[in-house]
N, C-alpha and C. Protein backbone atom coordinates (compact mmCIF):
# COMPACT_ATOMS: atom_id res chain seq x y z
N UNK A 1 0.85 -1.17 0.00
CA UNK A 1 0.00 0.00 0.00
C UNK A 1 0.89 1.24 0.00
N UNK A 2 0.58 2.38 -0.70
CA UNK A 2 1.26 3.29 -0.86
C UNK A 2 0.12 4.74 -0.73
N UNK A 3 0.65 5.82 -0.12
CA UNK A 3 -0.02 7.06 0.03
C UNK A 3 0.46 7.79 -1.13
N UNK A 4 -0.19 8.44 -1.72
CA UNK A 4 0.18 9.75 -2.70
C UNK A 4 -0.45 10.88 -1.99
N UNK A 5 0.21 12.51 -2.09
CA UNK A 5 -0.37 13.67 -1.69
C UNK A 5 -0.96 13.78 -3.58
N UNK A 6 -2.09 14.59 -3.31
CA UNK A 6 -2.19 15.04 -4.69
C UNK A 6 -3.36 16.44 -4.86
N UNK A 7 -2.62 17.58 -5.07
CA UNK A 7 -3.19 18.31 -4.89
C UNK A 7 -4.58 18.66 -5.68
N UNK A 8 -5.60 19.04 -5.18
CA UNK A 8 -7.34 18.83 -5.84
C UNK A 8 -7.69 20.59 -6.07
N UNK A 9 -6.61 21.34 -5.40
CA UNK A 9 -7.23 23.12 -5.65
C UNK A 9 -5.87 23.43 -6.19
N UNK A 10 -6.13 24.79 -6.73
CA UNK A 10 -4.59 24.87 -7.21
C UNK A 10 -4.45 25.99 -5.70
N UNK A 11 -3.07 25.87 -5.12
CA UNK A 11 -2.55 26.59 -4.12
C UNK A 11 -2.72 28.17 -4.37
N UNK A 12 -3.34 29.04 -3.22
CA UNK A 12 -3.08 30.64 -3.39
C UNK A 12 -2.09 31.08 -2.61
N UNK A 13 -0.90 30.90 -3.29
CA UNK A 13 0.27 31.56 -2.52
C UNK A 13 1.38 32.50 -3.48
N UNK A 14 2.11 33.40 -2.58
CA UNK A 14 3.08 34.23 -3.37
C UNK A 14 4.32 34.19 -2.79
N UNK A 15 4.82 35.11 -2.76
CA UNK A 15 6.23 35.22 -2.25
C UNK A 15 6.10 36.07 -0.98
N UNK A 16 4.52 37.23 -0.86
CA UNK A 16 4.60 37.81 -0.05
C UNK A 16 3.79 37.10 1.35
N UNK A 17 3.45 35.73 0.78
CA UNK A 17 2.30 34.82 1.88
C UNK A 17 3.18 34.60 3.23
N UNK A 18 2.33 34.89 4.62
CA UNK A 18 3.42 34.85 5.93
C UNK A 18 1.91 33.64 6.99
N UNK A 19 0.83 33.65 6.19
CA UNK A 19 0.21 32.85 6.31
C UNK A 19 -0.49 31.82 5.98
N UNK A 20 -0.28 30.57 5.76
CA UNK A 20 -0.73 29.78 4.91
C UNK A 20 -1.76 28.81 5.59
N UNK A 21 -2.67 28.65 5.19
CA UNK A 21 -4.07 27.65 5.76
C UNK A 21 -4.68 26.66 5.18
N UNK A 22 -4.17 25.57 6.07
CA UNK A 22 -3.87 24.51 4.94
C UNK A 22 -5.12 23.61 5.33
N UNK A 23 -5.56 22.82 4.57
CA UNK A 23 -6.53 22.18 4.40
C UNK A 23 -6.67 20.84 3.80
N UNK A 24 -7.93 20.06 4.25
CA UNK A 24 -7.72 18.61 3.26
C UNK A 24 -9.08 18.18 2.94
N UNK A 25 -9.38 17.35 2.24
CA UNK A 25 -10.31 16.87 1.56
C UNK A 25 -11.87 17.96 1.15
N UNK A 26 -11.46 18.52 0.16
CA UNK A 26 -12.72 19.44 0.07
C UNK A 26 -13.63 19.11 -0.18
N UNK A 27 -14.93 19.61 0.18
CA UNK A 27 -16.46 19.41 -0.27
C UNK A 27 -16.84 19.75 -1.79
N UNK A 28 -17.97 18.77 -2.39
CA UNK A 28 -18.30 18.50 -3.70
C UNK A 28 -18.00 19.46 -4.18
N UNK A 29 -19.01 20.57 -3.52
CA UNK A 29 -19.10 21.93 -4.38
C UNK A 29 -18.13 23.09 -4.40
N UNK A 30 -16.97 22.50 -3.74
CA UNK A 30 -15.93 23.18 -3.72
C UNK A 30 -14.94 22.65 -4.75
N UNK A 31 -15.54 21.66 -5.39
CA UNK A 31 -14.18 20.66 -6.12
C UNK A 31 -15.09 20.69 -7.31
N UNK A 32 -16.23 21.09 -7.36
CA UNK A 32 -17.20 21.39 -8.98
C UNK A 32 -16.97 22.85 -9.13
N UNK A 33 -16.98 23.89 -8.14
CA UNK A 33 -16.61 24.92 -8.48
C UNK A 33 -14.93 25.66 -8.83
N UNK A 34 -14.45 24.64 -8.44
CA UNK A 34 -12.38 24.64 -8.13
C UNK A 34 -12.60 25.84 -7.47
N UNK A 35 -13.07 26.32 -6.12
CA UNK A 35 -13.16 27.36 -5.37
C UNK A 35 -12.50 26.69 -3.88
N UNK A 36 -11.53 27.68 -3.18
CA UNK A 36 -11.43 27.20 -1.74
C UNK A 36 -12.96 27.19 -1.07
N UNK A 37 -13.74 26.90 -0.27
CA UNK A 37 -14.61 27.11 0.40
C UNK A 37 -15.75 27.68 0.17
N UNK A 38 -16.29 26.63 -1.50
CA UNK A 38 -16.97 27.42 -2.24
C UNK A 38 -18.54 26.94 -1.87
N UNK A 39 -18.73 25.98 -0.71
CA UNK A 39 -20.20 25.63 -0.08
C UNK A 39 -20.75 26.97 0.52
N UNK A 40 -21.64 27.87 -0.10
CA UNK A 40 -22.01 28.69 0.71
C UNK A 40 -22.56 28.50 2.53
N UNK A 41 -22.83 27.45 2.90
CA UNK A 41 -23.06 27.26 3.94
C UNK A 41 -21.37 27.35 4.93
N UNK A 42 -20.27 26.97 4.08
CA UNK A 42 -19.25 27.17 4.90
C UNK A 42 -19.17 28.30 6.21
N UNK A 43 -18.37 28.37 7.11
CA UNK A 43 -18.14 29.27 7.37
C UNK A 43 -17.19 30.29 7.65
N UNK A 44 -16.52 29.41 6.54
CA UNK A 44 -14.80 30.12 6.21
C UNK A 44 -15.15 31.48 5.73
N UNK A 45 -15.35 31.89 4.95
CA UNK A 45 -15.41 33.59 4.61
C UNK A 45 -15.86 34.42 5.68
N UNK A 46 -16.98 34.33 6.15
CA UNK A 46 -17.38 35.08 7.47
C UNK A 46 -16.23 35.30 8.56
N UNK A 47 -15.68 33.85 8.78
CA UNK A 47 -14.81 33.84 9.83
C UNK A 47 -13.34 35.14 9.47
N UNK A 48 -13.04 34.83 8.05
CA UNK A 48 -11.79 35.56 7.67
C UNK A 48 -12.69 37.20 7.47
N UNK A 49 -13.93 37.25 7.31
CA UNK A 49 -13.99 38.74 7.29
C UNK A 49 -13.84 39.25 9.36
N UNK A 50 -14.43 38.40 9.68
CA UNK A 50 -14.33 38.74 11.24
C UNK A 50 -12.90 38.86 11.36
N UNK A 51 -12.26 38.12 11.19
CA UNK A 51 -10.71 38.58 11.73
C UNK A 51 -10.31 39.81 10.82
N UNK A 52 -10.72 39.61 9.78
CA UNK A 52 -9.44 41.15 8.79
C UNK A 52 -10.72 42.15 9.79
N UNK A 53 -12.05 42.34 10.39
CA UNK A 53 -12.65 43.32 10.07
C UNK A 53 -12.84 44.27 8.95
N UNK A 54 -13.78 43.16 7.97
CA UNK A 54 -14.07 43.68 6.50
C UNK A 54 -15.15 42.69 6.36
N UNK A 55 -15.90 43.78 5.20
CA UNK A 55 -16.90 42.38 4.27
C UNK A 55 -16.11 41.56 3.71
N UNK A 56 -16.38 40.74 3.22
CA UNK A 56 -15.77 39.70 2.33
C UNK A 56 -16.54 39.43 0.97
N UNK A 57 -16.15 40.08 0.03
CA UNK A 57 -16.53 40.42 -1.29
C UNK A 57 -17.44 38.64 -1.94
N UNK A 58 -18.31 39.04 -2.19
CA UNK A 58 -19.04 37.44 -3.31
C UNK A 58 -18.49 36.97 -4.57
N UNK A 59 -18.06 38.02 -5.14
CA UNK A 59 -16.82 37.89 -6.22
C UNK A 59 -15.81 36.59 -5.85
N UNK A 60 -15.61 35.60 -6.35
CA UNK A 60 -14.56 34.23 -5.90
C UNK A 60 -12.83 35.49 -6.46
N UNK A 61 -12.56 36.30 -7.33
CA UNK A 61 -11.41 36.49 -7.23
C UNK A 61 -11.02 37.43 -6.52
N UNK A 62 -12.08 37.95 -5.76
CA UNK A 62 -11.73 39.16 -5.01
C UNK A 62 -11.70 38.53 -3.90
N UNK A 63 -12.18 37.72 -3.33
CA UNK A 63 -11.92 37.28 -2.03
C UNK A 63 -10.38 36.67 -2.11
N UNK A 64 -9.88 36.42 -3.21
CA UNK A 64 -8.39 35.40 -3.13
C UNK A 64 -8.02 36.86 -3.14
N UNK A 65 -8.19 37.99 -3.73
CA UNK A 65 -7.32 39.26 -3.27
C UNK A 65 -7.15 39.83 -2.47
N UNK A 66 -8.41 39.62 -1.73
CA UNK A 66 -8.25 40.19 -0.17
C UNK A 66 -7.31 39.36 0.71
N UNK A 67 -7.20 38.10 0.24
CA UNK A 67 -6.63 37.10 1.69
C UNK A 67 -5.04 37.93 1.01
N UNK A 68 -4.81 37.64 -0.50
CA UNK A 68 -3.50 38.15 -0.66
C UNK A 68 -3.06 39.39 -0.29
N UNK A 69 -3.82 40.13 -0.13
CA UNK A 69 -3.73 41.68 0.14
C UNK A 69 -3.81 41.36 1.54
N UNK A 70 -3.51 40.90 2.27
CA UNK A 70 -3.47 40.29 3.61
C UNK A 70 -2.24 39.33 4.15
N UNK A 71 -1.59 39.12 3.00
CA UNK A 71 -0.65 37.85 3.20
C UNK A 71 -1.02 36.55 3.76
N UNK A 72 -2.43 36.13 3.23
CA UNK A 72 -3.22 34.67 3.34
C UNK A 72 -3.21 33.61 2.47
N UNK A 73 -2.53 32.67 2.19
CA UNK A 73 -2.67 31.93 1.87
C UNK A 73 -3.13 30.98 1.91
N UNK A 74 -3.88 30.08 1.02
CA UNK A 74 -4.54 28.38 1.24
C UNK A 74 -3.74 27.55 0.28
N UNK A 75 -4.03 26.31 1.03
CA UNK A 75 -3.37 25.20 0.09
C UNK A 75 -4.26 23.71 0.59
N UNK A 76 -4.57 23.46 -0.42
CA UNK A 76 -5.29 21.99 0.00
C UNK A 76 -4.87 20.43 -0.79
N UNK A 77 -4.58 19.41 0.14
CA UNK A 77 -4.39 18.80 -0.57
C UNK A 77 -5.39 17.62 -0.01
N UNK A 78 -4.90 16.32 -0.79
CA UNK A 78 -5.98 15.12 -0.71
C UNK A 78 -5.13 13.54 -0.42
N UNK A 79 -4.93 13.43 0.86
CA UNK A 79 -4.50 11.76 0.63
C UNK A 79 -4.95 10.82 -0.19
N UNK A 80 -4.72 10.56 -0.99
CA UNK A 80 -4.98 9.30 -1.74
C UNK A 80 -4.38 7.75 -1.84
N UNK A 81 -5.17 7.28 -1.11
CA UNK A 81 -4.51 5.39 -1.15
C UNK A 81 -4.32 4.88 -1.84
N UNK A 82 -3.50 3.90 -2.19
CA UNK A 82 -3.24 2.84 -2.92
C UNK A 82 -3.53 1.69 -2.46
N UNK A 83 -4.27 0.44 -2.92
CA UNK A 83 -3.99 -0.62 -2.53
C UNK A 83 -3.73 -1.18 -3.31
């Protein structure tokens, strides 16, 4: 049996990222939309507007600009088994 990492989002990171929030196995509609935390029921966006103290834009590329304009990064990946 063998593990593979294999990444399922593409990573939002730069050179200026000092925070990275890492994550694993995403939900359907996050992996039909290729969005981080794209289940509106989540409650990842709310939470990151509570901490920056800001709205958090509905726009999917403006919210990856705000976390960057923030130095936030995500990265998700997915264990995958082998047998």
């Amino acid at each position: 049996m063998s593990n593979e990492l294999k990444n399922v989002l593409s990573p939002v990171i730069d050179l200026s990222t000092k925070v990275l929030i890492v994550g694993s196995m995403p939900g359907k509609q996050s992996l039909e939309k290729q969005q981080y935390y794209g289940n509106p029921r989540n409650h990842f966006w709310p939470i990151i507007g509570e901490i920056l103290e800001m709205d958090v834009p509905q726009d999917y590329g403006q919210r990856l600009k705000l976390l960057k304009d923030h130095h936030i990064g995500l990265w998700v990946t997915k264990l995958l088994q082998q047998i």
